[in-house]
C-alpha atoms as a PDB file:
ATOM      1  CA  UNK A   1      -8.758 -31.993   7.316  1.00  0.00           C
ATOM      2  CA  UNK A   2      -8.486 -30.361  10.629  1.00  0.00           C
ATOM      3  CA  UNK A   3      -5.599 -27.934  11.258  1.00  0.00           C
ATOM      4  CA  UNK A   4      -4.039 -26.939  14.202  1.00  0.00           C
ATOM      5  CA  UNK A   5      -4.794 -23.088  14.470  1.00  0.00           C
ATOM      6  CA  UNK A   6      -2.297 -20.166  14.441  1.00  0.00           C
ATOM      7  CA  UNK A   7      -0.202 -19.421  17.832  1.00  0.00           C
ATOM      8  CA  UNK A   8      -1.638 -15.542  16.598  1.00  0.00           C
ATOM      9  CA  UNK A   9      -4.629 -15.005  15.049  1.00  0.00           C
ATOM     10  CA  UNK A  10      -4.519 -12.976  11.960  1.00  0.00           C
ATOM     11  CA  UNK A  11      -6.750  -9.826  13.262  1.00  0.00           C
ATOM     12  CA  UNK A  12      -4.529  -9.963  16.561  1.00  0.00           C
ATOM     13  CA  UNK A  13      -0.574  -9.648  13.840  1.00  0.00           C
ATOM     14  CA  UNK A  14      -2.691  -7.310  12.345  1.00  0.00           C
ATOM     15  CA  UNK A  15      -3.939  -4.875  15.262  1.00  0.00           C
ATOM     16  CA  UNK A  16       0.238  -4.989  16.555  1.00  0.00           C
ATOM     17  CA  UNK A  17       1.518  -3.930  13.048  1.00  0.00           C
ATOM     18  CA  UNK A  18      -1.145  -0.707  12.370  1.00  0.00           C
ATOM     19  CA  UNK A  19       0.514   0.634  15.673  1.00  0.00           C
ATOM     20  CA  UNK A  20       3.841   0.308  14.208  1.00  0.00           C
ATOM     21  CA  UNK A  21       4.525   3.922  11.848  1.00  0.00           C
ATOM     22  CA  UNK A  22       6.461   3.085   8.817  1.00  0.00           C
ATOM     23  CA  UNK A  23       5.707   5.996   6.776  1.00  0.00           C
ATOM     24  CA  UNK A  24       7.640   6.225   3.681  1.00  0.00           C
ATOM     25  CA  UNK A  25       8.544   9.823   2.417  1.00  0.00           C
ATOM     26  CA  UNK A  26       8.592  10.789  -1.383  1.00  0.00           C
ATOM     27  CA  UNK A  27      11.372  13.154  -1.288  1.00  0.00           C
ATOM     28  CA  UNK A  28      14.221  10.676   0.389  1.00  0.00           C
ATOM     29  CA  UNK A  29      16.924   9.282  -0.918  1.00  0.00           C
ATOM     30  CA  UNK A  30      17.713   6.179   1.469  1.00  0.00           C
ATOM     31  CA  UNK A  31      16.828   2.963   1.337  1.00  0.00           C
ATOM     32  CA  UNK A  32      14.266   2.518   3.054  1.00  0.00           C
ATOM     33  CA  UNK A  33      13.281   6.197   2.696  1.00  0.00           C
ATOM     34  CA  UNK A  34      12.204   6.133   6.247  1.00  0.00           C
ATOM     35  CA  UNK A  35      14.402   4.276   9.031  1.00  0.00           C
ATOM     36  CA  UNK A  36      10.859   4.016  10.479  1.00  0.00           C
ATOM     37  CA  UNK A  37      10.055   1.557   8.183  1.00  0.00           C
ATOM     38  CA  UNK A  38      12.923  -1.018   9.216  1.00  0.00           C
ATOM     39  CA  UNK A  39      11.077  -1.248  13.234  1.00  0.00           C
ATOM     40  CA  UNK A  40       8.380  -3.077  11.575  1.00  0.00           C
ATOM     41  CA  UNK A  41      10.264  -5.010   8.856  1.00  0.00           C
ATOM     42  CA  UNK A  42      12.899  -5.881  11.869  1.00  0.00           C
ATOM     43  CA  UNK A  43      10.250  -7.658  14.000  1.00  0.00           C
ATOM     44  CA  UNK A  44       8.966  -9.700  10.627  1.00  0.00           C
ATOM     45  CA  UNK A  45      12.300 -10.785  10.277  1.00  0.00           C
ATOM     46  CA  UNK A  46      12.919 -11.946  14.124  1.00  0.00           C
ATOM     47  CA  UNK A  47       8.818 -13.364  13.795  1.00  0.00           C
ATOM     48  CA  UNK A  48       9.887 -15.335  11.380  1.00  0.00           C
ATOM     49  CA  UNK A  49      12.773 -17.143  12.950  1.00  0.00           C
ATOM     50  CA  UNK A  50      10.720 -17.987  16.029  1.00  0.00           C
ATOM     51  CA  UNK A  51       7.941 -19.653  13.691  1.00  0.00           C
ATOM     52  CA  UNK A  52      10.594 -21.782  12.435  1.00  0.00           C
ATOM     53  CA  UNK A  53      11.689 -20.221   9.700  1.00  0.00           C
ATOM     54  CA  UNK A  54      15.158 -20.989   9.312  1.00  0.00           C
ATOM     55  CA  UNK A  55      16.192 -18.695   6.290  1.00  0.00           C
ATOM     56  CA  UNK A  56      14.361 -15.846   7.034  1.00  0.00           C
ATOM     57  CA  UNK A  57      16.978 -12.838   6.443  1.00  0.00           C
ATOM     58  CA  UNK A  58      16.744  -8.873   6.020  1.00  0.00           C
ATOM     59  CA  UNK A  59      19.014  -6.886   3.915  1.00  0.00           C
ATOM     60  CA  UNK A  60      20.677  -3.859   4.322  1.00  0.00           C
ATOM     61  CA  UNK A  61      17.795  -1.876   2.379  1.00  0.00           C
ATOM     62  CA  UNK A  62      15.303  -3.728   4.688  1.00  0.00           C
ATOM     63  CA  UNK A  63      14.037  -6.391   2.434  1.00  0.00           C
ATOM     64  CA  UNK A  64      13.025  -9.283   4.304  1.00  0.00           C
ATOM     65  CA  UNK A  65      12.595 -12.901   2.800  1.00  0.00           C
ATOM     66  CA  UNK A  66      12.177 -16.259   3.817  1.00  0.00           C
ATOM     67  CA  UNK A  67      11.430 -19.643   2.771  1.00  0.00           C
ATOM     68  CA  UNK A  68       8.776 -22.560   4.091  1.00  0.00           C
ATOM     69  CA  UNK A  69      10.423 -25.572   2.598  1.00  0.00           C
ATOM     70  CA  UNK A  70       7.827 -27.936   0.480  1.00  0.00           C
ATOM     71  CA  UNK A  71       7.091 -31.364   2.384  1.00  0.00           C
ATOM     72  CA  UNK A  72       6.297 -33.139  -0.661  1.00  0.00           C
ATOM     73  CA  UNK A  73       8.670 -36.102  -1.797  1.00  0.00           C
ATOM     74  CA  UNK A  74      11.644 -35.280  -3.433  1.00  0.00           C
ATOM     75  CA  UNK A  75       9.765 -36.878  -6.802  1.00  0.00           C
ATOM     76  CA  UNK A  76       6.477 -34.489  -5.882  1.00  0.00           C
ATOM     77  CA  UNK A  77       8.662 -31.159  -5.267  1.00  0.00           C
ATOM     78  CA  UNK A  78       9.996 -31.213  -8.505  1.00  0.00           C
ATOM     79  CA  UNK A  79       6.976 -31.219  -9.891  1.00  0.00           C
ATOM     80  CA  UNK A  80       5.427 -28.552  -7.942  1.00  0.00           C
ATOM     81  CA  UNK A  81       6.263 -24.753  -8.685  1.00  0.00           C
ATOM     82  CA  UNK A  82       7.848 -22.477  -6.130  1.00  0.00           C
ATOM     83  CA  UNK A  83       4.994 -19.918  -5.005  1.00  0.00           C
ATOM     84  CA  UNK A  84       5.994 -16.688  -3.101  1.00  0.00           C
ATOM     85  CA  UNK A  85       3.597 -13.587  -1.408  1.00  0.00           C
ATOM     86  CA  UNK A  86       5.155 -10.477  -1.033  1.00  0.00           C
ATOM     87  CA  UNK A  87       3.720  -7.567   1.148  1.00  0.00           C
ATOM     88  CA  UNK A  88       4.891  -3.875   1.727  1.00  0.00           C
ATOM     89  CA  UNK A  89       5.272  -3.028   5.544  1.00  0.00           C
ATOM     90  CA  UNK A  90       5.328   0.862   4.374  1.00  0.00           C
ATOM     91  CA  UNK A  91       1.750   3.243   4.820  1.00  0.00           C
ATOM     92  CA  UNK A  92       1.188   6.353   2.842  1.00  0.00           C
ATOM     93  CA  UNK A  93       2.893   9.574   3.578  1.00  0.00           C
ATOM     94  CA  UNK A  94       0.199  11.222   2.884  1.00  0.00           C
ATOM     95  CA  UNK A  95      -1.580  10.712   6.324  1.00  0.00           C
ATOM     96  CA  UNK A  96      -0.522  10.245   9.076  1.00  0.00           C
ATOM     97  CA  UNK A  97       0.313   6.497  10.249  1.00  0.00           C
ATOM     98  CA  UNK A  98       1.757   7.510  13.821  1.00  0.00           C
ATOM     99  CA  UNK A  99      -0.485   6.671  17.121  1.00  0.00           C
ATOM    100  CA  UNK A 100      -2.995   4.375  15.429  1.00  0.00           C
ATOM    101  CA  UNK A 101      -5.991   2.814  16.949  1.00  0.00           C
ATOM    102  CA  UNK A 102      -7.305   0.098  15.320  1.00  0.00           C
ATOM    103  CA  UNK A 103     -11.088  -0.360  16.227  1.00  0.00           C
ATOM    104  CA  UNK A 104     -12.705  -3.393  15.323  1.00  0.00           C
ATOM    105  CA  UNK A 105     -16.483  -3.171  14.822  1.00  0.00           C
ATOM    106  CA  UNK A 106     -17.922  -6.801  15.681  1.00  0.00           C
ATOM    107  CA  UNK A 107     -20.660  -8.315  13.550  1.00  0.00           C
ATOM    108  CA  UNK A 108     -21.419  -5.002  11.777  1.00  0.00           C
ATOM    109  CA  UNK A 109     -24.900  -5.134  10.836  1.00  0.00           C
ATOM    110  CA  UNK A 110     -25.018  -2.431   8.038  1.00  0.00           C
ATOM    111  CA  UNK A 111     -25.465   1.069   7.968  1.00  0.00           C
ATOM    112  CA  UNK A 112     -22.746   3.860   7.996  1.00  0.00           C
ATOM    113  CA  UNK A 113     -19.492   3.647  10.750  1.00  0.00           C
ATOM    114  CA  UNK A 114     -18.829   6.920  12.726  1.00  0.00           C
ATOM    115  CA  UNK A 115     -14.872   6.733  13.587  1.00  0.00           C
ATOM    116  CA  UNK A 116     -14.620   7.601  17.288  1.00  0.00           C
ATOM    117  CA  UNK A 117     -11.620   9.981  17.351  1.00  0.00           C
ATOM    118  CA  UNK A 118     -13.384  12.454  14.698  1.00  0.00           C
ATOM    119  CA  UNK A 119     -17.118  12.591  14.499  1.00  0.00           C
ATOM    120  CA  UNK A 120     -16.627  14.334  11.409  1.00  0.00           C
ATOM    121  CA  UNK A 121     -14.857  11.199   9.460  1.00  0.00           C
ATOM    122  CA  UNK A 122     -17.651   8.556   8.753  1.00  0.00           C
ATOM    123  CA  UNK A 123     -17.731   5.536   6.396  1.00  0.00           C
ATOM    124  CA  UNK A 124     -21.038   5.945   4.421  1.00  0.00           C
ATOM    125  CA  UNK A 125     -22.855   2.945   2.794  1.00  0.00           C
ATOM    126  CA  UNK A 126     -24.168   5.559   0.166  1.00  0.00           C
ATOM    127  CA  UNK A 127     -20.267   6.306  -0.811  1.00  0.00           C
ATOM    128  CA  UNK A 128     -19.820   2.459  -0.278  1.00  0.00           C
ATOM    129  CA  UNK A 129     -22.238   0.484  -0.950  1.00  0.00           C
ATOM    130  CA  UNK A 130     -20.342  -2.798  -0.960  1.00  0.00           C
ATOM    131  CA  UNK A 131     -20.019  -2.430   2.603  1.00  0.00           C
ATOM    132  CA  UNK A 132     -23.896  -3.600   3.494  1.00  0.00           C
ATOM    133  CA  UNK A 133     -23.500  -5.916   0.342  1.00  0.00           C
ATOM    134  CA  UNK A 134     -20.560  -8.320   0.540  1.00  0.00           C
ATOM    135  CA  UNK A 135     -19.490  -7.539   4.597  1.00  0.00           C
ATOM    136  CA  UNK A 136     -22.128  -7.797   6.499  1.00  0.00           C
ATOM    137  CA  UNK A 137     -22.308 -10.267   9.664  1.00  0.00           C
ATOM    138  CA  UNK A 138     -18.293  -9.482   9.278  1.00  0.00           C
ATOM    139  CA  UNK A 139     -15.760  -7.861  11.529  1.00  0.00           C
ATOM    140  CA  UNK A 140     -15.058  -4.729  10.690  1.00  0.00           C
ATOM    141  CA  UNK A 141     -11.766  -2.945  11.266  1.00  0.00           C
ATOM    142  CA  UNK A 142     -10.929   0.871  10.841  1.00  0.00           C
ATOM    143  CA  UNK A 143      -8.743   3.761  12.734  1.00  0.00           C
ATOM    144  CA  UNK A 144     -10.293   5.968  14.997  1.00  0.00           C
ATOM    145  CA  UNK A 145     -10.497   8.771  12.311  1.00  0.00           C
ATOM    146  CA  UNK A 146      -7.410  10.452  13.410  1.00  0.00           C
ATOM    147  CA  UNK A 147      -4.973   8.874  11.333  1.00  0.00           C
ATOM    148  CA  UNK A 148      -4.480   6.079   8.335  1.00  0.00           C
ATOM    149  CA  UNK A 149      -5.501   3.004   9.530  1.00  0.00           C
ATOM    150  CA  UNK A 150      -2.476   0.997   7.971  1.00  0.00           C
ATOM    151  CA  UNK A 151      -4.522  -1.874   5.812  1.00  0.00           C
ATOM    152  CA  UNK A 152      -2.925  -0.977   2.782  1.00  0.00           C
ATOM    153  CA  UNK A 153      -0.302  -2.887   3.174  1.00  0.00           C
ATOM    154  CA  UNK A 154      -0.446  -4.180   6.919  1.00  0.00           C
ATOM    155  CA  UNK A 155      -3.208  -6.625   6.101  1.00  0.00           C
ATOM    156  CA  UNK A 156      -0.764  -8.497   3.804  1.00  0.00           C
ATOM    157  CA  UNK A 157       2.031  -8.693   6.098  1.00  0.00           C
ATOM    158  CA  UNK A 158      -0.431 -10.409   9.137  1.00  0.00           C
ATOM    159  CA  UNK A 159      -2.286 -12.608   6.581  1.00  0.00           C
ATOM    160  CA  UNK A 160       1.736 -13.913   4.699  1.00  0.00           C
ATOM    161  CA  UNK A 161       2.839 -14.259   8.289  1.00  0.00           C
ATOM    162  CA  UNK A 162      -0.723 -16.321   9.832  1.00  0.00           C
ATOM    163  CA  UNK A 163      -0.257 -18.523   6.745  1.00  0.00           C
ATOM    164  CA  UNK A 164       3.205 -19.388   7.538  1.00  0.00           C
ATOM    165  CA  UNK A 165       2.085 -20.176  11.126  1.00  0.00           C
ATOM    166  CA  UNK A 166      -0.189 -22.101  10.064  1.00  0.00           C
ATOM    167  CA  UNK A 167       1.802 -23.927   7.230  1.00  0.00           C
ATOM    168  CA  UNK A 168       4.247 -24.836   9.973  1.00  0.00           C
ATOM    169  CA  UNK A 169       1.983 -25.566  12.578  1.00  0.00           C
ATOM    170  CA  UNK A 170       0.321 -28.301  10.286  1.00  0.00           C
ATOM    171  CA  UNK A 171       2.811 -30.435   9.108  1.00  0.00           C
ATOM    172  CA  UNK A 172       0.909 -33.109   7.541  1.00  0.00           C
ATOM    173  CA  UNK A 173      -0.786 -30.318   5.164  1.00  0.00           C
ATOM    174  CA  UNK A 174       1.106 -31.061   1.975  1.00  0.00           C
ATOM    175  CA  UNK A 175       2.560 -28.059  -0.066  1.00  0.00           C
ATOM    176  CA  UNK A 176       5.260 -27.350  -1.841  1.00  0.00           C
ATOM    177  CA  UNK A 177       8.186 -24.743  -1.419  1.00  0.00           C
ATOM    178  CA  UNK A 178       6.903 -21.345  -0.474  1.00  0.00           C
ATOM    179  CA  UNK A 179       8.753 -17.847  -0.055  1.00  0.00           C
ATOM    180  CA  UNK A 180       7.492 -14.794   1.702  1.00  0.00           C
ATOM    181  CA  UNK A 181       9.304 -11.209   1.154  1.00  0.00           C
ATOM    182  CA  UNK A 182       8.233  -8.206   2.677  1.00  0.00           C
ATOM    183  CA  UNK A 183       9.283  -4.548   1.064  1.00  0.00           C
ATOM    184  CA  UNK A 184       9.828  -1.075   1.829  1.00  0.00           C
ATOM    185  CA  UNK A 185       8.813   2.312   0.461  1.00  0.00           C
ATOM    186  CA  UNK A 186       5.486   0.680  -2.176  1.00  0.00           C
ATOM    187  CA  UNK A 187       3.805   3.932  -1.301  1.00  0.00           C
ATOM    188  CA  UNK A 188       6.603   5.878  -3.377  1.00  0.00           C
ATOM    189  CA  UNK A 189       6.979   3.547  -5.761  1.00  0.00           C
ATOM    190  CA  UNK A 190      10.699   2.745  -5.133  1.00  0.00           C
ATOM    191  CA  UNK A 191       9.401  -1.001  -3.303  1.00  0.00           C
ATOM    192  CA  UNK A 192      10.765  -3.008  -5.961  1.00  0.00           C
ATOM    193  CA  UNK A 193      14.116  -0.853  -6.986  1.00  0.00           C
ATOM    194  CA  UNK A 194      15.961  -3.484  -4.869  1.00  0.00           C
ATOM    195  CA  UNK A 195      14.448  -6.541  -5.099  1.00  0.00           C
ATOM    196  CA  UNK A 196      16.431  -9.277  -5.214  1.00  0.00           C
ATOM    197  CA  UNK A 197      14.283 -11.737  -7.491  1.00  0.00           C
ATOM    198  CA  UNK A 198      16.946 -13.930  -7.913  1.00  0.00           C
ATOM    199  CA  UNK A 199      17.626 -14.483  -4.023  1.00  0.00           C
ATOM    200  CA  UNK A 200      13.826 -14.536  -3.295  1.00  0.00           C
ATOM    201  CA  UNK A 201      13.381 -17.276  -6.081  1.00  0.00           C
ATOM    202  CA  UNK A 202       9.545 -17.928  -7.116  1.00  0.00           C
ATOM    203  CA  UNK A 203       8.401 -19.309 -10.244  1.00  0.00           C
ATOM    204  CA  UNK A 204       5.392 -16.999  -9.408  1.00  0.00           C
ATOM    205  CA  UNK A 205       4.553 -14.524  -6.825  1.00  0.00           C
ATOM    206  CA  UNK A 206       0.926 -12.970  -5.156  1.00  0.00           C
ATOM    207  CA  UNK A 207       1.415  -9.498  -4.113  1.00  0.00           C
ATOM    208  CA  UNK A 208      -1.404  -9.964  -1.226  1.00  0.00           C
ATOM    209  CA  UNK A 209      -2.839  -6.119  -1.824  1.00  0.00           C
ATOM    210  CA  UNK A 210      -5.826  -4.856  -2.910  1.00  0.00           C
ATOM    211  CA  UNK A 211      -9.428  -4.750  -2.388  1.00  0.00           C
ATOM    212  CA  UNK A 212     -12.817  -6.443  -2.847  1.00  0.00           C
ATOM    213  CA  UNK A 213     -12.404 -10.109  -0.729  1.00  0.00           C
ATOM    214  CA  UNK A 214     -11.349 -12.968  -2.787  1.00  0.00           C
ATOM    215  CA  UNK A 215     -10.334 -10.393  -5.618  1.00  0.00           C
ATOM    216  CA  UNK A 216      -7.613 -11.869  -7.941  1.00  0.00           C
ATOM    217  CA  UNK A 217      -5.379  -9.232 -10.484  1.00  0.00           C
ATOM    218  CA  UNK A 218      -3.693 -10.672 -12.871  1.00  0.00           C
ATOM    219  CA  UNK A 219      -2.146  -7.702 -13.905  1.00  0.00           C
ATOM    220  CA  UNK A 220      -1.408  -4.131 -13.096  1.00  0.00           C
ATOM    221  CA  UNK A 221      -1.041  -0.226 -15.022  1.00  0.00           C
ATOM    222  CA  UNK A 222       2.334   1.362 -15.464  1.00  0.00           C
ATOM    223  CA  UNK A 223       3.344   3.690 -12.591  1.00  0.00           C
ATOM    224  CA  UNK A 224       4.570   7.026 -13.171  1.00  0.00           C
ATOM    225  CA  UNK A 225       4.963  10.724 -10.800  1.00  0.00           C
ATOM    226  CA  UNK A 226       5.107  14.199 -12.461  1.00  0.00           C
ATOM    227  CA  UNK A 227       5.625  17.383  -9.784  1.00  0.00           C
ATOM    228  CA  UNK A 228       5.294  20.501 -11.363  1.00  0.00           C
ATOM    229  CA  UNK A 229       6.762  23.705  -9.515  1.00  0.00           C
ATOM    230  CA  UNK A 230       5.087  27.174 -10.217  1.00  0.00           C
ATOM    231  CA  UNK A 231       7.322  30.349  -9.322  1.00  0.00           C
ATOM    232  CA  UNK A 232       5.425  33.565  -8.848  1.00  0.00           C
ATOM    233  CA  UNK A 233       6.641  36.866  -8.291  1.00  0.00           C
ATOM    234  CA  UNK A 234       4.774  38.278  -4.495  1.00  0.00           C
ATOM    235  CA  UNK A 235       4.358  41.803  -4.113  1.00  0.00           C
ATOM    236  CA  UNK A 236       2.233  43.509  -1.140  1.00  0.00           C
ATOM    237  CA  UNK A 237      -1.331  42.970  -2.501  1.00  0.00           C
ATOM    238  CA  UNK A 238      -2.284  46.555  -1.628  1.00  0.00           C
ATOM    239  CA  UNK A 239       0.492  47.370  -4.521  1.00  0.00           C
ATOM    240  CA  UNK A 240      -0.091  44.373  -6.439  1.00  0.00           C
ATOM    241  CA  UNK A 241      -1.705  45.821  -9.855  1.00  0.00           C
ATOM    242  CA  UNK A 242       0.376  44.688 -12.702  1.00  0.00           C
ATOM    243  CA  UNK A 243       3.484  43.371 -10.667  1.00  0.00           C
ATOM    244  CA  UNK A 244       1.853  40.217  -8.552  1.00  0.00           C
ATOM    245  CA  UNK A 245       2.250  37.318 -10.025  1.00  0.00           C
ATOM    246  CA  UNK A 246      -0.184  34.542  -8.490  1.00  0.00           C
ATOM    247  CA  UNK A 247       1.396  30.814  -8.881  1.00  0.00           C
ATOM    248  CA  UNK A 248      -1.829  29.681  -7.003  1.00  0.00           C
ATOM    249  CA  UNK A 249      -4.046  31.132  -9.899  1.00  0.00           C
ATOM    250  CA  UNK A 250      -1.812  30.094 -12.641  1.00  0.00           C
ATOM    251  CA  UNK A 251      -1.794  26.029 -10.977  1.00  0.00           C
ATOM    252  CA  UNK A 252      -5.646  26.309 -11.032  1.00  0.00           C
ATOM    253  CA  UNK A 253      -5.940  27.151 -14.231  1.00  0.00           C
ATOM    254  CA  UNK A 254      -3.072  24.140 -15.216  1.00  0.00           C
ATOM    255  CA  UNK A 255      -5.612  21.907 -13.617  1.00  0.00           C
ATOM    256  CA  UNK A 256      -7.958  23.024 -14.828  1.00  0.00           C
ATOM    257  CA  UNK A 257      -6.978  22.530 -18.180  1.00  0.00           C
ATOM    258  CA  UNK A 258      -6.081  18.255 -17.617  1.00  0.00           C
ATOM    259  CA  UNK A 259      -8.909  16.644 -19.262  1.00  0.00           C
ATOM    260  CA  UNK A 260     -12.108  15.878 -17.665  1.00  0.00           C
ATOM    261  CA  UNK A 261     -12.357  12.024 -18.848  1.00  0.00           C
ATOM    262  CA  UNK A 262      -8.793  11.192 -17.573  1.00  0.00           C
ATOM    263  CA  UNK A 263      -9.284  11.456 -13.976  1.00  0.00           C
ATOM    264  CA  UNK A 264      -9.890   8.210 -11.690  1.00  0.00           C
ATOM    265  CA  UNK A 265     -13.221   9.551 -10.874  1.00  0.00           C
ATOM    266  CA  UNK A 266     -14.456   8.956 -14.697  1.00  0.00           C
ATOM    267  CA  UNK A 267     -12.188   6.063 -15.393  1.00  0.00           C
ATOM    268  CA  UNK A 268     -12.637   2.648 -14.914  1.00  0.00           C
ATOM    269  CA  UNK A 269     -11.151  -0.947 -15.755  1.00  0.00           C
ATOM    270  CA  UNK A 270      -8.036   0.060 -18.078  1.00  0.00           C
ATOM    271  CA  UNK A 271      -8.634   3.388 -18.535  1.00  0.00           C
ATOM    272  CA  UNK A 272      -5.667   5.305 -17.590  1.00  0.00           C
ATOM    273  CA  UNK A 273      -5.684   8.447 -15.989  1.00  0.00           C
ATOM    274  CA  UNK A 274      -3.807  11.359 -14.409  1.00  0.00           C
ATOM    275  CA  UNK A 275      -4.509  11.977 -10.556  1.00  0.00           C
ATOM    276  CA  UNK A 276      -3.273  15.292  -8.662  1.00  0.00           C
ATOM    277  CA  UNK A 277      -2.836  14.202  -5.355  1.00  0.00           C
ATOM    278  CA  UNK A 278      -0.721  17.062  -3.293  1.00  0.00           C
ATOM    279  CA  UNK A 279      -0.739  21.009  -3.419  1.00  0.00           C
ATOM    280  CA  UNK A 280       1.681  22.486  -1.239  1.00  0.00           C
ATOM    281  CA  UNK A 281       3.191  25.978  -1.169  1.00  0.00           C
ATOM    282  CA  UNK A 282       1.775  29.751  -1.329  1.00  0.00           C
ATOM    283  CA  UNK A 283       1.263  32.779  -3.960  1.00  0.00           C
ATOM    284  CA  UNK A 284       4.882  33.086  -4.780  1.00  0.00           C
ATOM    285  CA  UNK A 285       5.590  29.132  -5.163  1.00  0.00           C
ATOM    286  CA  UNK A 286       3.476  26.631  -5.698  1.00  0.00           C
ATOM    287  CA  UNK A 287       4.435  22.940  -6.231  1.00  0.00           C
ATOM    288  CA  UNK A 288       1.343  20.103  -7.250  1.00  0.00           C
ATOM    289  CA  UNK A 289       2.365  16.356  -7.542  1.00  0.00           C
ATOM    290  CA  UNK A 290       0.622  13.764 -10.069  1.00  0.00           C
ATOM    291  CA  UNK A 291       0.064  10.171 -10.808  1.00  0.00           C
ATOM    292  CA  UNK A 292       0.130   8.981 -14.443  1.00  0.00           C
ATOM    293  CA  UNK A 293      -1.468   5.486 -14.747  1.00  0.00           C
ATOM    294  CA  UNK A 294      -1.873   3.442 -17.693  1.00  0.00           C
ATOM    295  CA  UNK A 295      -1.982  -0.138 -18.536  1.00  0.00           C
ATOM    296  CA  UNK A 296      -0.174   0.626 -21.823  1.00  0.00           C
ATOM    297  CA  UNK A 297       3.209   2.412 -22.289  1.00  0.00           C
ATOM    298  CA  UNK A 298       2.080   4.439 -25.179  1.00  0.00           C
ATOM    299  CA  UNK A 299      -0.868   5.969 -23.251  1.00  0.00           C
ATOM    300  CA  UNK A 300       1.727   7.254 -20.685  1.00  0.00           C
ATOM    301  CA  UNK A 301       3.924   8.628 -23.468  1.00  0.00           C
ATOM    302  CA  UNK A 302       0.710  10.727 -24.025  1.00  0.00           C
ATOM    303  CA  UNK A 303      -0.125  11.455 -20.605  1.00  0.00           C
ATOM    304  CA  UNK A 304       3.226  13.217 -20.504  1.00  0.00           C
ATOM    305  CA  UNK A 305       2.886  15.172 -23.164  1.00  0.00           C
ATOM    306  CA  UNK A 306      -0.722  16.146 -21.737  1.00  0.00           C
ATOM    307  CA  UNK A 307       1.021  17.288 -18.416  1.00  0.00           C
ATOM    308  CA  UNK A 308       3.723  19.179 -20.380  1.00  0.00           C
END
């Protein structure tokens, strides 16, 4: 069957929204965490109506959903479950997503990818090696090496809102009822506090996230944050013997002491592990933030009780 193509092409939804900064930030308390975040998830919602999507609403926390009504019979419909992908709009806050250039590297043709904005940031095949395996003769698409790029979740949103396109562009391709929801703050793991699964109403969802092409999970670890805060005592280090207290040396030796085989790094399918991810402070103060991953609850329970 021939179908009518997109009025946007996927890569070109895609290159608009990495330009778009919707960092979320850890330590707020609105919803969205970032107003940032509510530019981008704004112009989904108004993209939506002009593809014909007649639902399509936001909330006041920013959630946006719509609906692509099946055009099945009646009799078919019933018979067909409701389906729904769900993206995040939010990027990391732990680089910066403001100012992005997407560059797209055409037919890449193996070997490593120097970033143009910082010679020092290059993607290596020997740290990658999937890259020359499973993408070559492919379009390639990364920053310029001076910020995030924005993929994780950006290339979600553009691929839910191409497939709507098309789905409405090609009326005679039979399907039945289909919602799309897009979600704040993922990256701080508040993106589903407000969900409205009632209001969104799928049988069953796709989060369209991840990694490898054509990679399917069927399901995903438990999600927990520990931030430890150090206090020190600072005294002039040329009068420091016996009164200086170092919070620097005392969080090394903390990590230090998390256990070698529960780190991502030597962990693999559902091994769980705990992940330090941010220092931030000086002698007198010190404050480190962790992930603690696990497919099962009880592992977490222990995880805790490793970090405490």
């Amino acid at each position: 069957m021939s179908l009518t193509p997109p009025k946007e092409s996927v890569l070109s939804r895609f290159k608009r929204y990495v330009e778009i900064d919707t960092q979320s930030h850890e330590d707020s308390e609105s919803v969205p965490s970032t107003a940032i975040q509510l530019d981008l998830l704004k112009l989904l919602h108004k993209e939506l109506l002009e593809l014909g999507v007649a639902d399509a609403s936001i909330d006041d926390n920013g959630y946006v959903f719509g609906t692509v009504p099946s055009n099945l019979s009646s009799g078919e419909t019933e018979k067909v479950p409701v389906i729904g992908f769900i993206a995040h709009a939010d990027t990391s806050p732990a680089v910066s997503g403001k100012d992005v250039k997407p560059i797209v590297h055409k037919n890449y043709q193996g070997g490593d990818i120097s970033l143009p904005g910082d010679s020092s940031q290059v993607i290596r095949t020997s740290e990658y090696p999937n890259l020359e395996k499973r993408y070559t003769g492919m379009d390639i698409v990364t920053s310029d090496g001076t910020t995030l790029l924005g993929a994780d979740d950006k290339a979600g949103v553009a691929e839910i809102m191409t497939a709507v396109d098309v789905l409405i562009q090609n009326p005679d391709f039979k399907h039945g009822t289909v919602k799309v929801g897009f979600t704040p703050d993922e990256e701080v793991g508040r993106g589903a506090d407000h969900f409205d699964v009632k209001k969104f109403g799928a049988e069953f969802a796709y989060t369209i996230d991840g990694g490898p092409l054509g990679e399917i999970e069927y399901e995903t670890f438990n999600a927990f944050s520990a931030e430890l805060t150090i206090k020190g005592f600072g005294v002039h280090p040329g009068y420091a013997k016996g009164k200086l207290v170092n919070a620097i040396r005392i969080l090394a030796d903390f990590v230090q002491g998390l256990p070698a085989d529960m780190a991502p790094e030597t962990t693999e399918e559902r091994e769980g592990y705990i992940h330090p991810y941010i220092i931030e402070g000086q002698a007198e103060k010190v404050k480190i933030r962790m992930l603690l991953r696990d497919f099962e609850m009880g592992e977490i329970d222990k995880q805790k009780e490793t970090v405490q």
